[in-house]
Protein backbone atom coordinates (compact mmCIF):
# COMPACT_ATOMS: atom_id res chain seq x y z
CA UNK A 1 0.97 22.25 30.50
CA UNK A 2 -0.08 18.43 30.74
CA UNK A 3 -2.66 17.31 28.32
CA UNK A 4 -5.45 15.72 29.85
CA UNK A 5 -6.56 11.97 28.75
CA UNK A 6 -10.18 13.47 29.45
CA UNK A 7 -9.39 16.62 27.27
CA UNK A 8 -7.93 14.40 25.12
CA UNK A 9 -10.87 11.95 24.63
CA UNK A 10 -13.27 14.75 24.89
CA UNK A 11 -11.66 16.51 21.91
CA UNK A 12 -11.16 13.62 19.77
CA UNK A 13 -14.74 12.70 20.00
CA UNK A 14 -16.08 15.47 19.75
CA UNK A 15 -14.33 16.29 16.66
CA UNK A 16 -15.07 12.92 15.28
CA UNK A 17 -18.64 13.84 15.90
CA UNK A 18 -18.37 17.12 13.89
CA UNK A 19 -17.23 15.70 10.90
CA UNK A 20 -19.74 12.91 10.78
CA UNK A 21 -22.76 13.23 9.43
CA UNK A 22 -25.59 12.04 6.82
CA UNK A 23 -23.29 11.70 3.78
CA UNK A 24 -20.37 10.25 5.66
CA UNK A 25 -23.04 7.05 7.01
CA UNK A 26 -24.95 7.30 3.80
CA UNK A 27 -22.52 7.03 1.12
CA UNK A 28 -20.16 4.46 2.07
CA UNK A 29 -22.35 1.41 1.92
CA UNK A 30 -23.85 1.97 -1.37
CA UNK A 31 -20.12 2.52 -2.87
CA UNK A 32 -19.11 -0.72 -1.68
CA UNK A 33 -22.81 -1.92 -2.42
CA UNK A 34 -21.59 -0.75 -6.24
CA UNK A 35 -17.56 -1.14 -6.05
CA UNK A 36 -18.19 -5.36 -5.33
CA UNK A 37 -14.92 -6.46 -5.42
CA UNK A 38 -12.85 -3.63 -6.00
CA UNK A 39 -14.25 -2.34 -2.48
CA UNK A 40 -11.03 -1.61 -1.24
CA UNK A 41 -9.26 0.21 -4.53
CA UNK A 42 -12.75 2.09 -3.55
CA UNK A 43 -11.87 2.56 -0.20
CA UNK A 44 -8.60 3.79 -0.73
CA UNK A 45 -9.57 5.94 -2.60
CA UNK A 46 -12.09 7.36 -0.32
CA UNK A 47 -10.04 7.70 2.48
CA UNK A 48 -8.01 10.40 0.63
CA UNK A 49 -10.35 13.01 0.28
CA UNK A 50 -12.77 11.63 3.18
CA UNK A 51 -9.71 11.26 6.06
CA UNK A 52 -6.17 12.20 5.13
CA UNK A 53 -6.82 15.30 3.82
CA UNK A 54 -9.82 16.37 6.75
CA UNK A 55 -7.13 15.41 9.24
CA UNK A 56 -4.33 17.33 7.41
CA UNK A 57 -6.87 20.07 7.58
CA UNK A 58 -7.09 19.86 11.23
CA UNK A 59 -2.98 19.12 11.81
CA UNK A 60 -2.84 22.48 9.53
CA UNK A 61 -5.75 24.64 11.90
CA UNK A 62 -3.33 23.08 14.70
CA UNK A 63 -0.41 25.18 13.11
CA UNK A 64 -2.12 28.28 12.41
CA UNK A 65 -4.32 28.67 15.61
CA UNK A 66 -6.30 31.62 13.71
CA UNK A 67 -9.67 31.28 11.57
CA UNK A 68 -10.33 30.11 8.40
CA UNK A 69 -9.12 33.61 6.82
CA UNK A 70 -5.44 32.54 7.46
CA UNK A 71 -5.67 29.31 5.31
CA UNK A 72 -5.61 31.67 2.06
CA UNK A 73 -4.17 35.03 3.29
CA UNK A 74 -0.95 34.22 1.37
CA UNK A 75 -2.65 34.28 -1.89
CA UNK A 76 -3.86 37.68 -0.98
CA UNK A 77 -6.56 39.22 1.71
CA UNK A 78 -9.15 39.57 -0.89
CA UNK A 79 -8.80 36.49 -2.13
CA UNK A 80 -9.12 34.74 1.54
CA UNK A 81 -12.25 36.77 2.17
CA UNK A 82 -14.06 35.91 -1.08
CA UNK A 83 -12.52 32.23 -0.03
CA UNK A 84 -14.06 32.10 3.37
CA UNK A 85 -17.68 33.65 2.00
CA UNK A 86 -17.75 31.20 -0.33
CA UNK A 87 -17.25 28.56 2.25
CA UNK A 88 -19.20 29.28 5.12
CA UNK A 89 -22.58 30.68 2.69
CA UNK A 90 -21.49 26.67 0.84
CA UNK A 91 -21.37 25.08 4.23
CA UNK A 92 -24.88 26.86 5.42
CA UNK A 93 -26.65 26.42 1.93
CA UNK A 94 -25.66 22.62 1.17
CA UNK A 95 -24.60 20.41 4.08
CA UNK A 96 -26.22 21.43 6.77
CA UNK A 97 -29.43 21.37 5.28
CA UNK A 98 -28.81 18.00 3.88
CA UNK A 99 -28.46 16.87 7.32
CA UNK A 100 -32.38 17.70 7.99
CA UNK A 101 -33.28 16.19 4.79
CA UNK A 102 -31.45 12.65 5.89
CA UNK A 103 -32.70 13.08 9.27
CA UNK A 104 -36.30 13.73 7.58
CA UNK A 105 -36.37 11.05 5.18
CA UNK A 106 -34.66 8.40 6.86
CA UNK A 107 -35.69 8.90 11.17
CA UNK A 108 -38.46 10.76 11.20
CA UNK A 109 -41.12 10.54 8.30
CA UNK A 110 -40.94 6.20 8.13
CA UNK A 111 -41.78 6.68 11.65
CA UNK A 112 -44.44 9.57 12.45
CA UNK A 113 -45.40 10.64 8.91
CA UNK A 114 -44.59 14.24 9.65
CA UNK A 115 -43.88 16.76 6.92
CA UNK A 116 -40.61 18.31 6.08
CA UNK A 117 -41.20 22.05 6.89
CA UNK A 118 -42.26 20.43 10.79
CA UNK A 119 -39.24 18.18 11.07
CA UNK A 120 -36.97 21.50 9.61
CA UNK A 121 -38.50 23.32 11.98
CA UNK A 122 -37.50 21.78 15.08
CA UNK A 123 -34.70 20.52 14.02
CA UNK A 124 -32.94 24.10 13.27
CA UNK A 125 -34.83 25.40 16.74
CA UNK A 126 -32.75 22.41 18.64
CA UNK A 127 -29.72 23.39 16.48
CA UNK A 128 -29.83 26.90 17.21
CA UNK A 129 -30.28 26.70 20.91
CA UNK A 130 -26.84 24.34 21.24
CA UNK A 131 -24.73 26.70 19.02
CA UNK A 132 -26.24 29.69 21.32
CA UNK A 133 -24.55 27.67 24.05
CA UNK A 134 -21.60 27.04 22.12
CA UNK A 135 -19.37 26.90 25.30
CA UNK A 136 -20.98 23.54 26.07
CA UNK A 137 -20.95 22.01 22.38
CA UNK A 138 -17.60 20.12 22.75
CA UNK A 139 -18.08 18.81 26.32
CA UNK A 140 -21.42 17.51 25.70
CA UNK A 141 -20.41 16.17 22.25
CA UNK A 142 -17.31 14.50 23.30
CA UNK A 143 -18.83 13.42 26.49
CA UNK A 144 -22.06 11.66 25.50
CA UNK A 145 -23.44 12.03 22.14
CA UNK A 146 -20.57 10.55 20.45
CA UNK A 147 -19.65 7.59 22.39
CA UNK A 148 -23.48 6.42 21.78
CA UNK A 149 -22.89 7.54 17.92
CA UNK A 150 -19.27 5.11 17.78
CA UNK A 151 -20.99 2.25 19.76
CA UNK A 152 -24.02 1.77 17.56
CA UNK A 153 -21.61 2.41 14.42
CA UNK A 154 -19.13 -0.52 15.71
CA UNK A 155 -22.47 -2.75 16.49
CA UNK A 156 -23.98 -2.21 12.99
CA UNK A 157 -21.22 -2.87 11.08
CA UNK A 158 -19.35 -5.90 13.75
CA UNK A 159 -22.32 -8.17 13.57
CA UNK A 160 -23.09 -7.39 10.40
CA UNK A 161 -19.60 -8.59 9.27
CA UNK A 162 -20.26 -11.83 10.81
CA UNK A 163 -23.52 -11.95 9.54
CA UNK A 164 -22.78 -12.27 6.47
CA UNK A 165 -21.15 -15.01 3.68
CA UNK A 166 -18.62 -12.69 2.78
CA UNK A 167 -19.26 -12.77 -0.97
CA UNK A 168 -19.26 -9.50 -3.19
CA UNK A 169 -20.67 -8.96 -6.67
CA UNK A 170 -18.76 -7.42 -9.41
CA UNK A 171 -17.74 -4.01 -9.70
CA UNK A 172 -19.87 -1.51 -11.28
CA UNK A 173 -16.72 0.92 -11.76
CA UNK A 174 -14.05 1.16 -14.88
CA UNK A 175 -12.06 3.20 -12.36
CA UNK A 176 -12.67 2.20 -8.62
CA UNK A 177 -10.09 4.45 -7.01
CA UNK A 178 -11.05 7.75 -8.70
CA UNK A 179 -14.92 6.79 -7.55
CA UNK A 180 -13.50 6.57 -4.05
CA UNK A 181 -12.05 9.92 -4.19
CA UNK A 182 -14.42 11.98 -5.95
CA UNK A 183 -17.33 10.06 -3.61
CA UNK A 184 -15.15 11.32 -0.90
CA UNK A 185 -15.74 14.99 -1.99
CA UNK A 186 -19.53 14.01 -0.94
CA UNK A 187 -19.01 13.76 2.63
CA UNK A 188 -18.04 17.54 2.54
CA UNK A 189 -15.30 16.57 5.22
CA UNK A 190 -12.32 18.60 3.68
CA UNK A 191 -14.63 21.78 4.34
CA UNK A 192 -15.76 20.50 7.47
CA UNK A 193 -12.11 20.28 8.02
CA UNK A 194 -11.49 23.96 7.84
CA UNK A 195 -14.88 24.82 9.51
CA UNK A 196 -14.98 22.44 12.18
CA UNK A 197 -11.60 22.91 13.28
CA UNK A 198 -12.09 26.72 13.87
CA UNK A 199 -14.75 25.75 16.35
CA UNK A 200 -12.23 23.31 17.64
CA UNK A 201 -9.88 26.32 18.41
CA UNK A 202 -12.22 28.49 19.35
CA UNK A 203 -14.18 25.64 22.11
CA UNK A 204 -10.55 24.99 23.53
CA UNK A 205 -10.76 28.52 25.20
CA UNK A 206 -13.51 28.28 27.54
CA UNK A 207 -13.25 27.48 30.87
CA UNK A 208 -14.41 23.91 30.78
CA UNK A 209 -11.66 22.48 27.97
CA UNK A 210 -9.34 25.60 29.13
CA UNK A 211 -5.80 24.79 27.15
CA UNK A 212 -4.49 28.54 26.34
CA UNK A 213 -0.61 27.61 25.58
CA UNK A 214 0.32 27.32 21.92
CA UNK A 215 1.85 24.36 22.32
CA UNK A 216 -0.56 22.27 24.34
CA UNK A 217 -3.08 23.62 22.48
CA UNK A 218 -1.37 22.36 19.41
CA UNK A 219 -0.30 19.07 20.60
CA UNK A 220 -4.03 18.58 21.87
CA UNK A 221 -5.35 19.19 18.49
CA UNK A 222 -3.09 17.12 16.57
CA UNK A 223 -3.20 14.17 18.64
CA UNK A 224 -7.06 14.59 18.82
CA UNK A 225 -7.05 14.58 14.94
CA UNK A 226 -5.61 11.69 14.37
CA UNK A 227 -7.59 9.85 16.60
CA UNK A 228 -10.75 11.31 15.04
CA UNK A 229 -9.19 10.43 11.94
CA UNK A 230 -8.71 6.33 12.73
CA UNK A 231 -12.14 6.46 13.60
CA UNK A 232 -13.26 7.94 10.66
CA UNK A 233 -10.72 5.14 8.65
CA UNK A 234 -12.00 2.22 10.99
CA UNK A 235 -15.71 3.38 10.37
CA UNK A 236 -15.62 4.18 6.51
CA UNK A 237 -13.94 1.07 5.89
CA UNK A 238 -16.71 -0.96 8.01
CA UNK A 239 -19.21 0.49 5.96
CA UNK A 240 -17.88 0.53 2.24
CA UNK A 241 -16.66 -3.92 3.30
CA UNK A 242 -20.06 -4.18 5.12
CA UNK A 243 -21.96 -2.76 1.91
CA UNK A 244 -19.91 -4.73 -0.46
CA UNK A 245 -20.37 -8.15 1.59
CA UNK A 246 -23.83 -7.56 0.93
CA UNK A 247 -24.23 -6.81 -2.68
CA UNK A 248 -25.05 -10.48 -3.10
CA UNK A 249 -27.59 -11.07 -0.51
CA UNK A 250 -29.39 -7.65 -0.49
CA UNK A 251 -31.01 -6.24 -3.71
CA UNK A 252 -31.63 -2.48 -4.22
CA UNK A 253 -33.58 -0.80 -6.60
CA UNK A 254 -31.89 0.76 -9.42
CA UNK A 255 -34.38 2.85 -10.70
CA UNK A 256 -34.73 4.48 -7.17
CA UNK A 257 -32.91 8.16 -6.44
CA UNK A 258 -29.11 7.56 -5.21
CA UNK A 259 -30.24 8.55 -2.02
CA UNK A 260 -33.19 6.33 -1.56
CA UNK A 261 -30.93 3.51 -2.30
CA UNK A 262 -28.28 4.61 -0.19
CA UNK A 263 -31.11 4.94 2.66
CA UNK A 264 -32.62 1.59 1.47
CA UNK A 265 -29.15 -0.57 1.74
CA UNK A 266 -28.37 0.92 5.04
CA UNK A 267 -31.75 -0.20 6.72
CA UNK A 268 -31.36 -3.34 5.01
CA UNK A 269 -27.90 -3.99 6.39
CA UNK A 270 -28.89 -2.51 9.66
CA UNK A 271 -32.22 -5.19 10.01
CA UNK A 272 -29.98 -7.87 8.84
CA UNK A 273 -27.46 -7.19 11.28
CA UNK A 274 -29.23 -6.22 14.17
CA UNK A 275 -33.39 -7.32 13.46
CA UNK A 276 -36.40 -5.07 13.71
CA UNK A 277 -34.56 -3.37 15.94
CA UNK A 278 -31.77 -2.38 13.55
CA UNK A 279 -34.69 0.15 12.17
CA UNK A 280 -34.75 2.34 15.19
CA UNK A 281 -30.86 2.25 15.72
CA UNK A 282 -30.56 3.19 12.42
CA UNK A 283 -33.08 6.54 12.65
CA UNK A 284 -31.23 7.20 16.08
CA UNK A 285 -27.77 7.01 14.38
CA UNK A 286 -28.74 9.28 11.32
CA UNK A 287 -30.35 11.85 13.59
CA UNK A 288 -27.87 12.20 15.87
CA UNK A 289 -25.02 12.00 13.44
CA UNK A 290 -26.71 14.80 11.52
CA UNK A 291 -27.48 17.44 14.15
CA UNK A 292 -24.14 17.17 15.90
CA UNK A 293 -22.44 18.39 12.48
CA UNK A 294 -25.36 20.90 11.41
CA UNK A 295 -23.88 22.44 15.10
CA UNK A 296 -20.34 22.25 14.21
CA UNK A 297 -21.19 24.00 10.63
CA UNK A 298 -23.22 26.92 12.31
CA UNK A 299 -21.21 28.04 15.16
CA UNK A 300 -18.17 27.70 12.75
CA UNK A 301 -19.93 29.77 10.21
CA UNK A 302 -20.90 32.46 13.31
CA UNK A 303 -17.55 32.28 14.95
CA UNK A 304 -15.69 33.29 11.46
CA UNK A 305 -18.53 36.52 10.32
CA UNK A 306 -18.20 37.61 14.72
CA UNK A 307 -14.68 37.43 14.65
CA UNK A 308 -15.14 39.61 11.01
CA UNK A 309 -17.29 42.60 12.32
CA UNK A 310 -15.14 43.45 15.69
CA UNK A 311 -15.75 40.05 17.78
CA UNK A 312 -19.09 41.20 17.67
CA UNK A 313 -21.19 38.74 20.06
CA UNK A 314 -24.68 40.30 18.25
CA UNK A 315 -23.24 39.29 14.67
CA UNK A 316 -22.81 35.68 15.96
CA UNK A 317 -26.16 35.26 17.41
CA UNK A 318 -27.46 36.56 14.10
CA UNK A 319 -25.17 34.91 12.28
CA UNK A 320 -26.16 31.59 13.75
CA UNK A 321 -29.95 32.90 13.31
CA UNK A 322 -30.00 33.46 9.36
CA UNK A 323 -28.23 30.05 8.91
CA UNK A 324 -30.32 27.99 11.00
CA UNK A 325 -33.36 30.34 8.70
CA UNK A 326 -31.65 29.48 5.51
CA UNK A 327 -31.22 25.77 6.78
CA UNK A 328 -34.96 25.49 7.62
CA UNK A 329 -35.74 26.84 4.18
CA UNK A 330 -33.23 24.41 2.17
CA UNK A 331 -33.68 21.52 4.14
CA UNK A 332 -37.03 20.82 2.54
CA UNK A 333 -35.71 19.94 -0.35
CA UNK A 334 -35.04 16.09 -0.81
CA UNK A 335 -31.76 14.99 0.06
CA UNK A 336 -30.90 14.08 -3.38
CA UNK A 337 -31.78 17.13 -4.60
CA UNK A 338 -29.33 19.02 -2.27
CA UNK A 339 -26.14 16.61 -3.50
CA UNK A 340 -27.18 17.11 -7.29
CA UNK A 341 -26.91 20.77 -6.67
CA UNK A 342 -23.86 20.37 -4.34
CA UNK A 343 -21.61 18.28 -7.25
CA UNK A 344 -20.64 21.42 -9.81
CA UNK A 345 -20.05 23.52 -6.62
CA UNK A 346 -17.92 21.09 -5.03
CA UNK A 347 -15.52 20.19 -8.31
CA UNK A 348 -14.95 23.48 -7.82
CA UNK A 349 -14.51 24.25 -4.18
CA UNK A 350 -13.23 21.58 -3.30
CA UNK A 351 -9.61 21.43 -5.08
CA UNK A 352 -8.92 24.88 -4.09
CA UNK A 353 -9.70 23.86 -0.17
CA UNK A 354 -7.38 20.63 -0.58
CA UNK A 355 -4.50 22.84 -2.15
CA UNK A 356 -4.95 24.99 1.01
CA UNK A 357 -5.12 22.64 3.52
CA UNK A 358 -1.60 20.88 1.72
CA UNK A 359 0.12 24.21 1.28
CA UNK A 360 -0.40 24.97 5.24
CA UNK A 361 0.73 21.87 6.48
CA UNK A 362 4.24 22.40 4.34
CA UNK A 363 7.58 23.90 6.07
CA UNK A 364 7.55 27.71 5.34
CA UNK A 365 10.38 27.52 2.86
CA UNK A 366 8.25 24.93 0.42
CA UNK A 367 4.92 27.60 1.07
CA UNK A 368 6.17 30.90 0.38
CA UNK A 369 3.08 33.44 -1.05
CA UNK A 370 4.67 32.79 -4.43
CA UNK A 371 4.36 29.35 -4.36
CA UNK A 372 0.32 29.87 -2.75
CA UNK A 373 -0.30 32.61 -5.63
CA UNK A 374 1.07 30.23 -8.62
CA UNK A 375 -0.45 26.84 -7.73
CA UNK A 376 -4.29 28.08 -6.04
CA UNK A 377 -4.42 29.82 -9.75
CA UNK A 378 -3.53 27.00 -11.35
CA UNK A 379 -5.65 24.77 -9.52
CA UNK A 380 -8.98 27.05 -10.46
CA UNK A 381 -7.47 27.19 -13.81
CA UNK A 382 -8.14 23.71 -14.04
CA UNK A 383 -10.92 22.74 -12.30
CA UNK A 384 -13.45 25.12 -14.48
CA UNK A 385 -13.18 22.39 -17.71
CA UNK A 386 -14.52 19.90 -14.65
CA UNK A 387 -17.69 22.31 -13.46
CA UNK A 388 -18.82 23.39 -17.24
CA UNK A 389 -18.41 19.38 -17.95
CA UNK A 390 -20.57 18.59 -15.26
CA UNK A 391 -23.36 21.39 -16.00
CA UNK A 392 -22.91 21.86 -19.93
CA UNK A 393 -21.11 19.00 -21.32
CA UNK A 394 -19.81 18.92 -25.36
CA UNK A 395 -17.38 17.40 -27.46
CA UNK A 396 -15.78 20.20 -27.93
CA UNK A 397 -14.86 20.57 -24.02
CA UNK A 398 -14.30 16.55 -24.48
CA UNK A 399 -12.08 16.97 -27.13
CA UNK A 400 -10.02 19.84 -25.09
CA UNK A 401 -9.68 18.11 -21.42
CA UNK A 402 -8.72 14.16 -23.41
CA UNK A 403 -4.93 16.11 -23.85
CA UNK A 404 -5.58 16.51 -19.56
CA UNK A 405 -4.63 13.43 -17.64
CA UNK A 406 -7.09 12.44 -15.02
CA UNK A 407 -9.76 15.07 -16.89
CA UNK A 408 -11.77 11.95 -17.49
CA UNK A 409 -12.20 11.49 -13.79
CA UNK A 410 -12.53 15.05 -12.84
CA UNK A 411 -9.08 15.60 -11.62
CA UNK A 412 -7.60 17.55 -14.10
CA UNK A 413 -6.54 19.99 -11.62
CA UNK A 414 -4.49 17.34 -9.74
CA UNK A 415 -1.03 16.88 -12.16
CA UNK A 416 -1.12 20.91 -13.27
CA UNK A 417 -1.40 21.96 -9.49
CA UNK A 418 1.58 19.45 -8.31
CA UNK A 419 4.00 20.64 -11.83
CA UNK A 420 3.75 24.00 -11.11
CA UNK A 421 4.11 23.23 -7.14
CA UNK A 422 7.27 21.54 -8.01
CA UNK A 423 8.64 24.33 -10.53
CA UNK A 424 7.47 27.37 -8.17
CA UNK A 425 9.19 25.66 -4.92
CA UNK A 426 12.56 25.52 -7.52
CA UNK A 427 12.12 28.60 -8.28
CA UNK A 428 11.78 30.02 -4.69
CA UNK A 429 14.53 28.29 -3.34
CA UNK A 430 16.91 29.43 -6.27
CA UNK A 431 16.08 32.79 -5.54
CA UNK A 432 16.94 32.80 -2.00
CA UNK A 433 20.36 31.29 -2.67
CA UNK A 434 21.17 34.09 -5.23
CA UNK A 435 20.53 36.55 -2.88
């Protein structure tokens, strides 16, 4: 079967449009506001945990063409189902809400004054009715709502560029390139990875994006992937350069929340860049990015507890009902109350979803259950000293993780998880040949 280049385009935006929401336009310009001149140590950094690994996510749903239960089934069945709870009630309770607190704050209060609990309300009754129609998500996604998104994106940060002197303060970092990756863990993108790309799978089956062989279907997503994933590059490095071009010209508030400042540089770059006018594009931008991945993390989150309970089109509906509920409840909170919550869960979450994605995009022989079983343990093992260091710190932990390289960064996990990778893989492969 011949791909398509309107499936193709259609699929790559509209996965591009998934993944991008309020933290991934929020966060990027007040880390290069703050990384100066080590803006691109930051940005490599970022790109990481922010693209390579979302797009290995992807390239690894591409593989597997099941749900998000077969990224961990080789560690065992239970463990994939407490896995995938853990996930979807994450991706219900934390981002998508913070999507209708950015929206809130940043589109729709500055400009009508409205309270949260209104602005929640709609927004979750417009969310709900697209993931209701979830056959039309992707089209309409791809088709329109992301070409607008890319095209004010490119416009904000192009003549901003050239607006500019191209002078950066100094960095605000002792270690740039960790920032950049554990910043990237605040775009929630390696979840979205593993969410997203189930609805993805599942969108590719209807009759208007109908590709039903395994291998078109797989060469579709992968080249769709990595397209979403340049944009993501091109776009995250226009914003962390844009905000660190500007840390000399624009001042922000330090005694402000994180995300008032974030929300702050952003409409300052955007007025800069574009005039009064930059205001509105900038609430248009937010609110669209927003509830085009609030849709992506519902229907995922339905799709996964329908195909659960017997495919099951009542549990989706309700499904898709209680999150947009729980949504509307959390997303009255202040955005930076949402991320301060989301950190310990994510130092936590988060390695074990990398592992996964890493593991499933390895030949068979280097991912054998034994190899799964030894290095997800491992990698929980170590992340725990990170979580009780965020919530309960001491010098006794301190005095503990200091033997742990990277522990000072939060990435103790990183050099156990790739030793005992290493020494399981041996051990595997020695087995085999004795046998």
């Amino acid at each position: 079967m011949t791909i398509q280049r309107k499936e193709l385009l259609i699929t790559s935006f509209g996965m591009f449009s998934l993944f991008f929401g309020a933290g991934n336009l929020l966060i990027p310009p007040l880390l290069g506001y703050n990384a100066g001149d080590d803006w691109f140590w930051v940005t490599i950094g970022f790109m990481i945990t922010a693209v390579v690994i979302p797009i290995l996510g992807i390239l690894a749903h591409a593989r597997l063409q099941g749900t998000l239960f077969d990224f961990g089934k080789k560690v065992s069945p239970t463990f994939s189902l407490i896995y995938c709870i853990l996930i979807y009630v994450i991706a219900v309770a934390i981002p998508s809400p913070r999507t209708a607190a950015a929206t809130h704050e940043i589109a729709i209060f500055p400009a009508f004054g409205t309270s949260s609990t209104l602005t929640s309300a709609i927004y979750f009754a417009l969310v709900l009715l697209f993931v209701l129609n979830r056959s039309k998500i992707l089209g309409l996604i791809g088709k329109f709502l992301t070409p607008f998104i890319v095209l004010m994106l490119l416009a904000v940060i192009g003549i901003g560029l050239f607006s500019t002197a191209f002078n950066t303060g100094g960095s605000q970092f002792k270690t740039p390139f960790s920032k950049g990756v554990l910043e990237g863990y605040q775009t929630f993108d390696a979840i979205g990875a593993v969410v997203v790309g189930a609805v993805i799978i599942v969108s590719l089956n209807f009759k208007n994006m109908a590709v039903e062989i395994y291998s078109s279907k797989r060469t579709l997503i992968r080249k769709s992937g990595f397209i979403a994933g340049l944009s993501l590059f091109v776009i995250y490095a226009g914003l962390i350069s844009v905000g660190a071009y500007y840390s000399s010209e624009i001042n922000i508030n330090a005694e402000l929340s994180s995300d008032m400042q974030r929300a702050n540089l952003l409409r300052d770059i955007s007025i800069s860049a574009l005039g009064d006018f930059g205001n509105t594009v900038l609430s248009i931008l937010i609110s669209l990015a927003c509830f085009t991945t609030a849709i992506g993390i519902i229907a995922g989150t339905a799709d996964y507890f329908k195909g659960l309970l017997n495919n099951s089109q009542t549990v989706y509906i309700v499904t898709a009902i209680l999150a947009s509920v729980l949504g509307f409840a959390i997303g009255q909170l202040d955005f930076n109350s949402i991320i301060v919550v989301a950190i310990p869960v994510l130092l936590f979450i988060y390695p074990i979803t990398i592992i996964l994605i890493l593991l499933n995009v390895l030949p068979e022989k280097m991912a054998s259950p034994l190899v799964f079983r030894t290095v997800v343990f491992i990698t929980i093992l170590f992340s725990i000293p990170d979580v009780i260091g965020f919530i309960s710190p001491s010098e006794t932990l301190r005095s503990i993780t200091s033997y742990i390289p990277f522990s000072s960064q939060s990435l103790g996990w990183v050099l156990p998880a790739f030793l005992v990778f290493i020494i399981s893989v041996g051990i595997e492969l020695k087995m085999k040949k004795s046998i």
